[in-house]
C-alpha atoms as a PDB file:
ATOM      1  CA  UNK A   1       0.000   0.000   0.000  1.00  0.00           C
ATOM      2  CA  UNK A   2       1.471   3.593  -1.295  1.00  0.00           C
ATOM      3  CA  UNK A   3       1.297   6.313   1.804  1.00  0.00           C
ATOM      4  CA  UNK A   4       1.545   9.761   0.685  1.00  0.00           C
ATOM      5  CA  UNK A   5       3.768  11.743   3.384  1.00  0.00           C
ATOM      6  CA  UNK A   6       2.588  15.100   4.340  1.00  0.00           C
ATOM      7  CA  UNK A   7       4.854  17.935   2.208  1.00  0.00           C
ATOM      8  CA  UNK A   8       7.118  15.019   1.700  1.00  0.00           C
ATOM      9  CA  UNK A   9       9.493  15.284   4.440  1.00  0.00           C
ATOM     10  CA  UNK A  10      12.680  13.085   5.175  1.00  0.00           C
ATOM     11  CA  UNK A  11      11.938  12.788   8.665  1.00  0.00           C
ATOM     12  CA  UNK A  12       8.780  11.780   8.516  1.00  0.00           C
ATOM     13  CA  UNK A  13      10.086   8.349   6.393  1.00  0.00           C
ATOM     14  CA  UNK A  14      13.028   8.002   8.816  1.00  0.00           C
ATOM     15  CA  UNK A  15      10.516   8.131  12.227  1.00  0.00           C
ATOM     16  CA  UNK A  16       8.661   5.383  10.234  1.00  0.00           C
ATOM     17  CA  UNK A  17      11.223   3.089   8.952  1.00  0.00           C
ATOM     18  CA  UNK A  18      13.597   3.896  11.949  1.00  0.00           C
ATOM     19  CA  UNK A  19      10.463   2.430  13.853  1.00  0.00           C
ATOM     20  CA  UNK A  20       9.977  -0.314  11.947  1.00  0.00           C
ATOM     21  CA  UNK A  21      13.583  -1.508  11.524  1.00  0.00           C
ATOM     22  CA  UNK A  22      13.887  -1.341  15.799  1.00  0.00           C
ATOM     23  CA  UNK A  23      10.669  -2.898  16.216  1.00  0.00           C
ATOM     24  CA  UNK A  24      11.660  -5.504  14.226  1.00  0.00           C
ATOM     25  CA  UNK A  25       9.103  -5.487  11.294  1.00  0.00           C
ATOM     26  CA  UNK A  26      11.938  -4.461   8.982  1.00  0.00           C
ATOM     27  CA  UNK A  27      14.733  -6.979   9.768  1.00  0.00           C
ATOM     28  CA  UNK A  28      18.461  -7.331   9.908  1.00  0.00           C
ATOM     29  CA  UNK A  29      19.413  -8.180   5.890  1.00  0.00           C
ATOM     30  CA  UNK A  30      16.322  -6.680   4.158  1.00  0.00           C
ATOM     31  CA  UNK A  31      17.342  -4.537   0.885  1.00  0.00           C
ATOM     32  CA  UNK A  32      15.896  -1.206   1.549  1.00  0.00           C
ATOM     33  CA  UNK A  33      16.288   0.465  -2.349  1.00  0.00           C
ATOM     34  CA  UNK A  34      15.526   4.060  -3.440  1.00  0.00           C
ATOM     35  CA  UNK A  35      13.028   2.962  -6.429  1.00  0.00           C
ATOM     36  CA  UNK A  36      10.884   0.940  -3.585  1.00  0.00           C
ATOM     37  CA  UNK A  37      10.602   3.878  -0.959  1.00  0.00           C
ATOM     38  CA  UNK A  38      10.044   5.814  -4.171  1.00  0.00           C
ATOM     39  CA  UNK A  39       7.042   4.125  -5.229  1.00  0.00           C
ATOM     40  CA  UNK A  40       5.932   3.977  -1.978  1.00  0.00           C
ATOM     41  CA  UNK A  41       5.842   6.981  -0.129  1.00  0.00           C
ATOM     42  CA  UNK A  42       5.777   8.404  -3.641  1.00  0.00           C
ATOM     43  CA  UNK A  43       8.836  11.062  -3.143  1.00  0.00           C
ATOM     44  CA  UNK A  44      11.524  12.492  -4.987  1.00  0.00           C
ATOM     45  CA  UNK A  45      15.081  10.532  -5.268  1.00  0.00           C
ATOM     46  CA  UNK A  46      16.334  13.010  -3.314  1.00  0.00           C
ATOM     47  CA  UNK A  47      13.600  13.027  -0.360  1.00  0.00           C
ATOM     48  CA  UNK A  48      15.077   9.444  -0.117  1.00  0.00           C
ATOM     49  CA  UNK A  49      18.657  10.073  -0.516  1.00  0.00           C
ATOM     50  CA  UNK A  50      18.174  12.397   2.808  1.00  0.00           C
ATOM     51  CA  UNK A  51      16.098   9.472   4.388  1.00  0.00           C
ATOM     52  CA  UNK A  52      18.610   7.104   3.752  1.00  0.00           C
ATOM     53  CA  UNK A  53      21.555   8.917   5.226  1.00  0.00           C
ATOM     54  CA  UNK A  54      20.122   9.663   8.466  1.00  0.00           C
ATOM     55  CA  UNK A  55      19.106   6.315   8.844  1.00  0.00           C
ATOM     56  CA  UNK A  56      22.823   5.560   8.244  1.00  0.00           C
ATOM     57  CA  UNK A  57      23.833   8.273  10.616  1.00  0.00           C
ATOM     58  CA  UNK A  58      21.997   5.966  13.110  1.00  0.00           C
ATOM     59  CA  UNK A  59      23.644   2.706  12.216  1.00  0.00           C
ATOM     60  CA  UNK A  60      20.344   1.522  11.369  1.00  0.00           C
ATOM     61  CA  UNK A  61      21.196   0.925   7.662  1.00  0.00           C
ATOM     62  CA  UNK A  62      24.257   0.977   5.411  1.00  0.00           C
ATOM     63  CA  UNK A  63      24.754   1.170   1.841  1.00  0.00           C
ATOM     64  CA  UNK A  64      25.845  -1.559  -0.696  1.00  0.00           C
ATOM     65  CA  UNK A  65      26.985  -0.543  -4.115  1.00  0.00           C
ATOM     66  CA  UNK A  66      24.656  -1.897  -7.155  1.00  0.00           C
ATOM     67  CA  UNK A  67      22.359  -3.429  -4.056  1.00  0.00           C
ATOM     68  CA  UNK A  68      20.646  -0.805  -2.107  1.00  0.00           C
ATOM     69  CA  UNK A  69      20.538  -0.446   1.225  1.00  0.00           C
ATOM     70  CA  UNK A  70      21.099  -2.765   3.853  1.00  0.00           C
ATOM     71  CA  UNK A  71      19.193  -3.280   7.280  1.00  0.00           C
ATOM     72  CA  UNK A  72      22.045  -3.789   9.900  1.00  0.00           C
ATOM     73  CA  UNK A  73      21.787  -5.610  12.908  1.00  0.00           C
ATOM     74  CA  UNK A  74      21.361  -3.709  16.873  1.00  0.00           C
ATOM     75  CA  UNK A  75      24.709  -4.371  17.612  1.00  0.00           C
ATOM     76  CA  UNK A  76      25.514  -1.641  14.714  1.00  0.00           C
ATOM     77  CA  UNK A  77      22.934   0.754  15.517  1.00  0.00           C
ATOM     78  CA  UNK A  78      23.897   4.147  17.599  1.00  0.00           C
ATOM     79  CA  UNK A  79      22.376   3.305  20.721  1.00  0.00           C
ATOM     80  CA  UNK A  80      23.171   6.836  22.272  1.00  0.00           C
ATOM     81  CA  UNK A  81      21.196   8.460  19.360  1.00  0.00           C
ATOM     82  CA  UNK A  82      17.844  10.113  20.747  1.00  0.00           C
ATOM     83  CA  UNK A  83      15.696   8.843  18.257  1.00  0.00           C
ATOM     84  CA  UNK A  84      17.313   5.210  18.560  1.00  0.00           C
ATOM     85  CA  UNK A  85      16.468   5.191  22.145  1.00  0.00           C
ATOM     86  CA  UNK A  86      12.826   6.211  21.772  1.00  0.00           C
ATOM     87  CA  UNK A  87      12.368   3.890  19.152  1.00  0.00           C
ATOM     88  CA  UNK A  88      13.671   1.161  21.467  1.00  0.00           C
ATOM     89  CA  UNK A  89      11.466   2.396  24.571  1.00  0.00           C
ATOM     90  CA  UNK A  90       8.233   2.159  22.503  1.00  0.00           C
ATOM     91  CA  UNK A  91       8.778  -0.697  21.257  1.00  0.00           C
ATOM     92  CA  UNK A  92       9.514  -2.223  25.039  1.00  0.00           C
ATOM     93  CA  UNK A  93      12.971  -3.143  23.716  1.00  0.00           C
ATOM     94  CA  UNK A  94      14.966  -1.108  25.878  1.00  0.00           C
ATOM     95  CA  UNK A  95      15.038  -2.955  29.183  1.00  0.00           C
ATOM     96  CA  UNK A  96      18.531  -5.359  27.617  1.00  0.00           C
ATOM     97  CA  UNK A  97      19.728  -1.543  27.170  1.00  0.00           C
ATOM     98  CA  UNK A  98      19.244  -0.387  31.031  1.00  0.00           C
ATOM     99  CA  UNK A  99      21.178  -3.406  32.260  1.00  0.00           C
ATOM    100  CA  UNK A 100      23.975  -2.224  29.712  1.00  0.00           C
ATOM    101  CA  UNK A 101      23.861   1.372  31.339  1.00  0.00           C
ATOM    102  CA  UNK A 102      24.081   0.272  34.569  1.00  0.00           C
ATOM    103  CA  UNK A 103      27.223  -1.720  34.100  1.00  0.00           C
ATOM    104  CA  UNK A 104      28.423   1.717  32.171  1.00  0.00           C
ATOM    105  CA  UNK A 105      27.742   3.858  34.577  1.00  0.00           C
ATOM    106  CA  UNK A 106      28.961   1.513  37.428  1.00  0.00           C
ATOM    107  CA  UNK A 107      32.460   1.801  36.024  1.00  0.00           C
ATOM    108  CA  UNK A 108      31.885   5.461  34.592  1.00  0.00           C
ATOM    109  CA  UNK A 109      30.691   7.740  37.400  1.00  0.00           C
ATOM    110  CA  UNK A 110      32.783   6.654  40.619  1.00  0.00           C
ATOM    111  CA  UNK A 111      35.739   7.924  38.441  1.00  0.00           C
ATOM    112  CA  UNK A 112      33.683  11.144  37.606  1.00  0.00           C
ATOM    113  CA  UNK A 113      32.909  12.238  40.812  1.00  0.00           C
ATOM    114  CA  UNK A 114      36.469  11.592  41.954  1.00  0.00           C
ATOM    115  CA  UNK A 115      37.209  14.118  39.563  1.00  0.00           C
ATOM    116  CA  UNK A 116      34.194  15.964  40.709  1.00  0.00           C
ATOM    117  CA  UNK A 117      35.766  16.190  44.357  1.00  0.00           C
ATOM    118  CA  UNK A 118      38.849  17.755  43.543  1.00  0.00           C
ATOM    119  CA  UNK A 119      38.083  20.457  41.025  1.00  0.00           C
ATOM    120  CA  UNK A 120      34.644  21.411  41.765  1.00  0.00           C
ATOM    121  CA  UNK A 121      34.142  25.300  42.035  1.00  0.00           C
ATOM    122  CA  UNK A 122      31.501  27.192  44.299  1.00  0.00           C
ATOM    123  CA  UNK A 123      29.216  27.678  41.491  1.00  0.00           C
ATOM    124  CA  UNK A 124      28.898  23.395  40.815  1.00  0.00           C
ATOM    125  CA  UNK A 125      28.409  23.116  44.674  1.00  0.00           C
ATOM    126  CA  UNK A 126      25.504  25.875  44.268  1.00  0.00           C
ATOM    127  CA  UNK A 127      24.135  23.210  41.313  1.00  0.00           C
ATOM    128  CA  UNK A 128      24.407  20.350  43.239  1.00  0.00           C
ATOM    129  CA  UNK A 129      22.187  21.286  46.192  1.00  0.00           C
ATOM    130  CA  UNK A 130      19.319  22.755  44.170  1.00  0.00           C
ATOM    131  CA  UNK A 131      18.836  19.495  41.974  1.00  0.00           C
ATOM    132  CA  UNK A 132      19.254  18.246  45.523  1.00  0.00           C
ATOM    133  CA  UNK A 133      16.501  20.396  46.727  1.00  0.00           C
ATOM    134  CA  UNK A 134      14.506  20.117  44.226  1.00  0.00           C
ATOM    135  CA  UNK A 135      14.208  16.047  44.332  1.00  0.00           C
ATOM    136  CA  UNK A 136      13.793  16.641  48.516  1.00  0.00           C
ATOM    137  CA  UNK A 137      10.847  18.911  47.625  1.00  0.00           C
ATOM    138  CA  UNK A 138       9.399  16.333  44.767  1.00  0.00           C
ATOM    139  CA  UNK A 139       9.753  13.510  47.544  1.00  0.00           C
ATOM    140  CA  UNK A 140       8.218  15.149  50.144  1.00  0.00           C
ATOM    141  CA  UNK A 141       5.851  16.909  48.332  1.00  0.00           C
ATOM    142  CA  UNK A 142       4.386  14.925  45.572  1.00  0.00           C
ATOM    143  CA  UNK A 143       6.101  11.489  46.739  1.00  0.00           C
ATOM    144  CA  UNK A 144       8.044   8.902  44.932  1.00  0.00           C
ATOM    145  CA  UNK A 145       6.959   8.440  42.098  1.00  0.00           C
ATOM    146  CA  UNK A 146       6.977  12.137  40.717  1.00  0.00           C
ATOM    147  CA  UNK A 147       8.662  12.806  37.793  1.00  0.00           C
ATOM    148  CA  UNK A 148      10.257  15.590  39.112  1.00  0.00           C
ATOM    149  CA  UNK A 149      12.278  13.381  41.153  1.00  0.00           C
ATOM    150  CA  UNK A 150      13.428  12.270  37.722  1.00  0.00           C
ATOM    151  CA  UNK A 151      14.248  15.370  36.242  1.00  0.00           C
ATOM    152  CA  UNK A 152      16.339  16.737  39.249  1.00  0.00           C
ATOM    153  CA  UNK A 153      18.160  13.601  39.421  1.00  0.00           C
ATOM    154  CA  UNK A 154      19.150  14.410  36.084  1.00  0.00           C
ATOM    155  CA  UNK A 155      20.141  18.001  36.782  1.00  0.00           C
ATOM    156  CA  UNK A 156      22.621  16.200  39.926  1.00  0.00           C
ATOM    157  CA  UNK A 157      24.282  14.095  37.772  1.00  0.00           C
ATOM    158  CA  UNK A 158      24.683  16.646  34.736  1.00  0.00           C
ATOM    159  CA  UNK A 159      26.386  18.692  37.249  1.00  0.00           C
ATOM    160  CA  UNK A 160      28.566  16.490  38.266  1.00  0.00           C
ATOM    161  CA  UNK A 161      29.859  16.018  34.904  1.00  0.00           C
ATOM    162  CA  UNK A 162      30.232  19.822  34.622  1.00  0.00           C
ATOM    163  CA  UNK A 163      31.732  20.080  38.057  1.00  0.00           C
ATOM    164  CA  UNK A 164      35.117  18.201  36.455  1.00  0.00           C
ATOM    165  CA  UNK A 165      35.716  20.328  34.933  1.00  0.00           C
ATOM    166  CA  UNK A 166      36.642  17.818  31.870  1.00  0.00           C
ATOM    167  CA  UNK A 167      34.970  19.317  28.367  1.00  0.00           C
ATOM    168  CA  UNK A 168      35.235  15.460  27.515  1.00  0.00           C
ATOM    169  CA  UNK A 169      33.752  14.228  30.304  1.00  0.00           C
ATOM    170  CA  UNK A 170      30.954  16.708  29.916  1.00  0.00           C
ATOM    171  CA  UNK A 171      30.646  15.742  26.356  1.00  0.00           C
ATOM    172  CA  UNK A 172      30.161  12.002  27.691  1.00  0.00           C
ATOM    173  CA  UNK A 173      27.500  12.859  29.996  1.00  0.00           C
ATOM    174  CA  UNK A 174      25.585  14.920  27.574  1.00  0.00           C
ATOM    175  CA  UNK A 175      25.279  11.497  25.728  1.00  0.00           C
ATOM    176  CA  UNK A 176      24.205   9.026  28.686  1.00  0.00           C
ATOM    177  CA  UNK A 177      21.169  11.514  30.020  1.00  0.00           C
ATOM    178  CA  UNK A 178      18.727  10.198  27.212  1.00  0.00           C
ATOM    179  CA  UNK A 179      19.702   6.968  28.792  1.00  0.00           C
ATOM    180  CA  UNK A 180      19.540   8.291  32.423  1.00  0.00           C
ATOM    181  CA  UNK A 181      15.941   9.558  31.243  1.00  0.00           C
ATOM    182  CA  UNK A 182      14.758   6.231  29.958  1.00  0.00           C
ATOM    183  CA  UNK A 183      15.904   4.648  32.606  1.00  0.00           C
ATOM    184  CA  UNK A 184      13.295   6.459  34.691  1.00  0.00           C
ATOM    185  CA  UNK A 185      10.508   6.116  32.383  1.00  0.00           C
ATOM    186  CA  UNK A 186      11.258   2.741  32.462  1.00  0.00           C
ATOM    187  CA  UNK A 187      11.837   1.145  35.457  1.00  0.00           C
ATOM    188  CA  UNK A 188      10.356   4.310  37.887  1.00  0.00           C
ATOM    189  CA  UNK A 189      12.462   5.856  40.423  1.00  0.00           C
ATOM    190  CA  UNK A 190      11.688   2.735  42.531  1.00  0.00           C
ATOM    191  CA  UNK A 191      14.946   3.704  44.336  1.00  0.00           C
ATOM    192  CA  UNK A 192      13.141   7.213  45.547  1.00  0.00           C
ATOM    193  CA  UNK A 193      12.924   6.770  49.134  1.00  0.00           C
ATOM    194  CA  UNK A 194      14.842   8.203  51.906  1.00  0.00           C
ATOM    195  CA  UNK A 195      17.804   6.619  51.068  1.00  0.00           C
ATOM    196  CA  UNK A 196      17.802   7.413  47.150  1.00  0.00           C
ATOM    197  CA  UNK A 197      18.225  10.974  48.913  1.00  0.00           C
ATOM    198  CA  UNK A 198      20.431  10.374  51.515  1.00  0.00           C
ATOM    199  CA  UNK A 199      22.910   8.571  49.319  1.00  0.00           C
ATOM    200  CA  UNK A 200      23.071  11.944  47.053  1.00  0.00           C
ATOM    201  CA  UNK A 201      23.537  14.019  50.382  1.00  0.00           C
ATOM    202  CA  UNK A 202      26.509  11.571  50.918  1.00  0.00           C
ATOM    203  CA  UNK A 203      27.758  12.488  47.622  1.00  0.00           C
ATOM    204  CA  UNK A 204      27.162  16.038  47.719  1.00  0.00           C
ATOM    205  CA  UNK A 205      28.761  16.016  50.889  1.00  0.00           C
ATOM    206  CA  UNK A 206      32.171  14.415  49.865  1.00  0.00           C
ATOM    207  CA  UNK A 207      32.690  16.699  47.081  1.00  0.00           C
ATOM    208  CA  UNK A 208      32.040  19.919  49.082  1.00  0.00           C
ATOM    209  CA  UNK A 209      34.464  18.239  51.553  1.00  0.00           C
ATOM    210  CA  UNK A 210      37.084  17.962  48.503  1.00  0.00           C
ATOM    211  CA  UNK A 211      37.229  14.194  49.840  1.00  0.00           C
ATOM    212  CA  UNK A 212      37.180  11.715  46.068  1.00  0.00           C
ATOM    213  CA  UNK A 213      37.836   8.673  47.633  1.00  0.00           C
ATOM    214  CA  UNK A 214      34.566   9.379  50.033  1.00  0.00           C
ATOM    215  CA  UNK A 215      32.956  10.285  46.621  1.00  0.00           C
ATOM    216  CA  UNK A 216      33.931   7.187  45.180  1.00  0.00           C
ATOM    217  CA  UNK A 217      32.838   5.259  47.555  1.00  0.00           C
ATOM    218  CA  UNK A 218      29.288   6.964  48.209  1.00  0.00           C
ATOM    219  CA  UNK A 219      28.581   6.990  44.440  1.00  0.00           C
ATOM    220  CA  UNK A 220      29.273   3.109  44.005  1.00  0.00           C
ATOM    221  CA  UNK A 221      26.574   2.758  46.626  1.00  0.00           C
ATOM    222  CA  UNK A 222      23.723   4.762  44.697  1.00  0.00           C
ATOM    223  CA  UNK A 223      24.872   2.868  41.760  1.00  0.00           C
ATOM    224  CA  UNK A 224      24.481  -0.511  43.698  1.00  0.00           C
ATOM    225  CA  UNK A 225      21.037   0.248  45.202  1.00  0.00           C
ATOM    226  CA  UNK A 226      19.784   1.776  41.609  1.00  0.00           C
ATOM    227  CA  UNK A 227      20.669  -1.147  39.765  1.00  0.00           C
ATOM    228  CA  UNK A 228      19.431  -3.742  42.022  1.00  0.00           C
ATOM    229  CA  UNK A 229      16.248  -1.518  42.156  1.00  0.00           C
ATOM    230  CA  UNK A 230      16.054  -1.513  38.542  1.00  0.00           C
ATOM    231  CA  UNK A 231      16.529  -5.281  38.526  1.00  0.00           C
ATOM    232  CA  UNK A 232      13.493  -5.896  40.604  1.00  0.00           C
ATOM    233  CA  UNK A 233      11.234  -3.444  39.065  1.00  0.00           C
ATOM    234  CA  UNK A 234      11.756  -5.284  35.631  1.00  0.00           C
ATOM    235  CA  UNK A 235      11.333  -8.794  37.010  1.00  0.00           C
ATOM    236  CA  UNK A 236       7.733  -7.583  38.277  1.00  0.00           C
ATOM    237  CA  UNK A 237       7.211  -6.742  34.923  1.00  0.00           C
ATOM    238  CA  UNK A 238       8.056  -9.805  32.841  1.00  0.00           C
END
């Protein structure tokens, strides 16, 4: 069945077969060519063309000379790409994904807030306690399942990336938040009870104390609680 897209835009093909090739309904090995989408989402060549290379830009696709255009397998795909991960998260493919992240981020962000500890500046400590603040207020407030907790979590953690200092390490955490965010939607903040907040006080409080190996160790344990909250949470739901 032909589908005319409205004014004919690339992204409008690329949110439907980016969909469709994480969901599954376009799978690994099928030749994607441009006379096909063509025909079917009747299109210029070049509508497609643009199509096509985002979809590439994702590792979603590739292209083979005289062939067309190649569906690649997940372990190709850009998993830290926005649209990737939403695609994944609607599809209820993203829970193999969180267990990834927290093995990344269990080896990633003790070493970041060591960092944190000894090069943090009076503005990042000013950060830190109103994300803090603001997930004590969404706790309190609207309890433990607001989203707010979410958000500010994500605000605590950005700002310990910034707090290094590190433009790289910055750059990193710019490209786990998605993650950090679909964790959340996922799973809940099932670890969002007194001691999901006391364990960021504990942080907080090692890095104004210019203390990393205190850091170190007080991050490892939010990391350990999250991800044997997480674990739980997605058990319930199988």
């Amino acid at each position: 069945m032909k589908t005319k897209m409205a004014r004919n835009l690339p992204t409008q093909i690329v949110n439907e077969l980016g969909s469709k090739i994480v969901h599954g309904e376009i799978q690994p090995g099928t030749i994607l060519t441009s006379d096909m989408l063509e025909a079917k989402y009747l299109v210029s060549r070049t509508v497609i063309r643009e199509a096509l290379r985002v979809l590439h830009d994702k590792g979603l696709t590739k292209a083979r000379t005289k062939t067309g255009t190649i569906v690649l397998e997940r372990t190709e795909w850009n998993l830290l790409d926005l649209d990737v991960l939403n695609w994944l998260q609607a599809s209820g493919l993203s829970s193999e994904l969180i267990t990834d992240l927290e093995e990344l981020r269990s080896t990633y962000e003790p070493g970041v807030v060591r960092i944190a500890a000894k090069r943090r500046g009076t503005k990042d400590i000013t950060h830190l306690k109103v994300a803090l603040k603001k997930m004590t207020d969404a706790f309190y407030e609207q309890g433990s399942t607001s989203p707010l907790i979410g958000e500010a979590d994500m605000e605590f953690h950005e700002a310990l990336q910034t707090a290094t200092q590190n433009d790289l390490v910055k750059k990193m955490g710019r490209l786990l938040l998605p993650l950090l965010k679909i964790r959340g939607d996922l799973v809940g903040h099932a670890v969002a009870e007194a001691d999901f907040l006391v364990q960021h006080q504990a942080i907080l409080d090692a890095v104004i104390d210019e203390d990393p190996d205190a850091a170190e160790a007080a991050m490892k344990v939010l990391l350990e609680t999250a991800a044997r909250a997480s674990s739980t949470v997605r058990k319930r739901k199988l």
